[in-house]
Protein backbone atom coordinates (compact mmCIF):
# COMPACT_ATOMS: atom_id res chain seq x y z
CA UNK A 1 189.56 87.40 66.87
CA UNK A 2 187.98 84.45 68.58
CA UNK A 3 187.28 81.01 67.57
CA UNK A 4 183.77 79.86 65.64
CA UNK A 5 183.02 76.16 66.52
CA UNK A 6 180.23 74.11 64.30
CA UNK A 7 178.86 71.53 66.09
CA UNK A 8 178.55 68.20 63.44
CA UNK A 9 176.19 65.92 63.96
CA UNK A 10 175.69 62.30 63.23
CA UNK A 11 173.39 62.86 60.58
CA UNK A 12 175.73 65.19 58.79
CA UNK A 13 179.04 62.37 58.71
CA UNK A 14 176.20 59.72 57.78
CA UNK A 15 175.15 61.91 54.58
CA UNK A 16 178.57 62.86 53.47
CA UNK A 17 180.00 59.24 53.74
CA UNK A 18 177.06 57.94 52.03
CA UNK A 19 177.27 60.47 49.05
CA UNK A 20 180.97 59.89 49.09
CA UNK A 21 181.01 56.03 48.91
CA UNK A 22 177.67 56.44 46.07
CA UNK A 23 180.01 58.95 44.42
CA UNK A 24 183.09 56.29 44.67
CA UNK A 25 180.67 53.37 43.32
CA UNK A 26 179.42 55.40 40.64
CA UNK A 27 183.07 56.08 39.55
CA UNK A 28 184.04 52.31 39.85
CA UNK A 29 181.11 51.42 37.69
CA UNK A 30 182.02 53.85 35.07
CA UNK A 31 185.56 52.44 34.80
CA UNK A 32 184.67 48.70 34.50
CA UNK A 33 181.64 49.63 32.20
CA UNK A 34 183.57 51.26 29.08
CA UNK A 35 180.91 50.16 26.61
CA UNK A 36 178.61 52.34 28.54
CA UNK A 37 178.70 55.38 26.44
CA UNK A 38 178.05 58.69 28.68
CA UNK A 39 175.33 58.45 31.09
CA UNK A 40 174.40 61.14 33.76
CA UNK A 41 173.68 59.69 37.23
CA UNK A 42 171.55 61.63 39.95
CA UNK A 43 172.10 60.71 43.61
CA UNK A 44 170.20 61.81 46.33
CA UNK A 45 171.35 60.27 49.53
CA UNK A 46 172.40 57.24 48.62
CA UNK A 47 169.42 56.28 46.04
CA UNK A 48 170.22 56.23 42.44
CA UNK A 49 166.97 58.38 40.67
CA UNK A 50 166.87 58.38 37.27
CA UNK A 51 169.88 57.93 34.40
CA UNK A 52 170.03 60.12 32.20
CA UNK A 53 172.41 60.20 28.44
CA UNK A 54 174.75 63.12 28.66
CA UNK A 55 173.74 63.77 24.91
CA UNK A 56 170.65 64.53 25.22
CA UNK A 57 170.08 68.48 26.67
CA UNK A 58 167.75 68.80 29.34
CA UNK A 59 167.34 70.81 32.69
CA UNK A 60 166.48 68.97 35.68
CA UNK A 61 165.13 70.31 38.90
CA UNK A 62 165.50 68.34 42.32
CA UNK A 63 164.83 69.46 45.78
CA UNK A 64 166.46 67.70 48.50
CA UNK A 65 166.99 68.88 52.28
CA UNK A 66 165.40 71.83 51.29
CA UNK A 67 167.70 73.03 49.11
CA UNK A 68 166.46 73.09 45.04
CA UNK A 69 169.11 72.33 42.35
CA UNK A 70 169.11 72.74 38.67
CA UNK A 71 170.94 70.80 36.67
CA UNK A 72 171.82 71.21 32.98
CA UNK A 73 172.59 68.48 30.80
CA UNK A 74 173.95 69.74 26.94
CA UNK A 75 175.99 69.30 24.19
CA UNK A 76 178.24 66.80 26.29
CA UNK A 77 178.40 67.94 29.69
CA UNK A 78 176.91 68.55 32.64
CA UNK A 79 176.55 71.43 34.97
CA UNK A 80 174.37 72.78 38.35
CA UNK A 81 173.13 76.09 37.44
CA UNK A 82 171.29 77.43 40.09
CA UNK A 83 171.39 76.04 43.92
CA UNK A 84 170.11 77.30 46.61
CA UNK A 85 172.59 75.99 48.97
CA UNK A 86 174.99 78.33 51.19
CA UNK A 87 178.49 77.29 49.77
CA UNK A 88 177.53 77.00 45.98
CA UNK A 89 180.67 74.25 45.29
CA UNK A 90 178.07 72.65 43.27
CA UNK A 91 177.95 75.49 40.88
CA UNK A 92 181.39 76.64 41.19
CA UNK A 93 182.68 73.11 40.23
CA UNK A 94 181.49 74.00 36.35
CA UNK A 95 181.21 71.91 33.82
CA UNK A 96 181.67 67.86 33.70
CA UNK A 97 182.15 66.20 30.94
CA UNK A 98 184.41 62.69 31.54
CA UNK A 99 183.49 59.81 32.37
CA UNK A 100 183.79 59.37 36.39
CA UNK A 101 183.75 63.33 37.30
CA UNK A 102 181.09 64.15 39.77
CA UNK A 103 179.82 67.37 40.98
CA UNK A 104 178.56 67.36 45.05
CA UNK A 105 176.29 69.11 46.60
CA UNK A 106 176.79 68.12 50.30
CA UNK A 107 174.15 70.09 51.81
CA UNK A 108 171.90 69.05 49.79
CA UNK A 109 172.60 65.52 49.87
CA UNK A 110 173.03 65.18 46.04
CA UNK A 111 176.10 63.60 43.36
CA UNK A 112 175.70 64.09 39.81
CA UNK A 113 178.29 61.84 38.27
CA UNK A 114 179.15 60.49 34.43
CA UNK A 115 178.86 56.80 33.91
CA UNK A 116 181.00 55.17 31.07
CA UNK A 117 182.02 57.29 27.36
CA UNK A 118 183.67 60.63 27.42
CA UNK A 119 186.68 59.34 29.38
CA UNK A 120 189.98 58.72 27.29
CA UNK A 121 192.15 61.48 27.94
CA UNK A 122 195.30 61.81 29.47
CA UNK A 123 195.97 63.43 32.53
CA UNK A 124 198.86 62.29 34.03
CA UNK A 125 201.59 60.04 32.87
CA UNK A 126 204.08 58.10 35.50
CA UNK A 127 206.88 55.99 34.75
């Protein structure tokens, strides 16, 4: 069996730190902004488009790097539906609905992430 190599380019680390840092940021703002009750936040790149409430359902469509995403905002949550991208983590990730989760599309250069509300359970307890 013999080895596949992918070459990475520049441009590829540049796009997946800046979604990761945006992605970071976005989660950071949603922590020190707790009267900020449940926003949906669209990346592309590192751009901020549009805000949108996460209680109000709609279906969003956004191309980037040639690659078309739909996004479904309802009762709550959030979710990609449909992407045209090769590894489909996007829509494999499910359904978000805390504050701070993201869903990442690195191909296509996109982070859907929930600002503020939505983010008081429990998940792990030390001590």
């Amino acid at each position: 069996m013999g080895v596949v190599r992918t070459k990475i380019s520049p441009g590829d680390i540049i796009a997946t730190a800046a979604i990761l840092l945006a992605a970071v940021f976005l989660l950071a703002a949603g922590s020190i902004s707790g009267t900020d009750a449940g926003y949906v936040e669209i990346l592309i790149g590192s751009r901020r488009t549009e805000r949108f409430d996460l209680y109000e359902d709609r279906e969003i469509v956004i191309e980037s790097n040639g690659i078309t995403l739909t996004i479904k905002i309802e009762k709550g949550g959030v979710s990609v539906s449909h992407s045209d991208c090769p590894d489909q983590v996007c829509v494999y990730t499910g359904r978000i609905e805390k504050g701070g989760e993201s869903i990442i599309c690195a191909p296509a250069g996109v982070a859907i992430t929930i600002t503020g509300g939505g983010g008081g359970d429990v998940d792990h307890i030390a001590g």
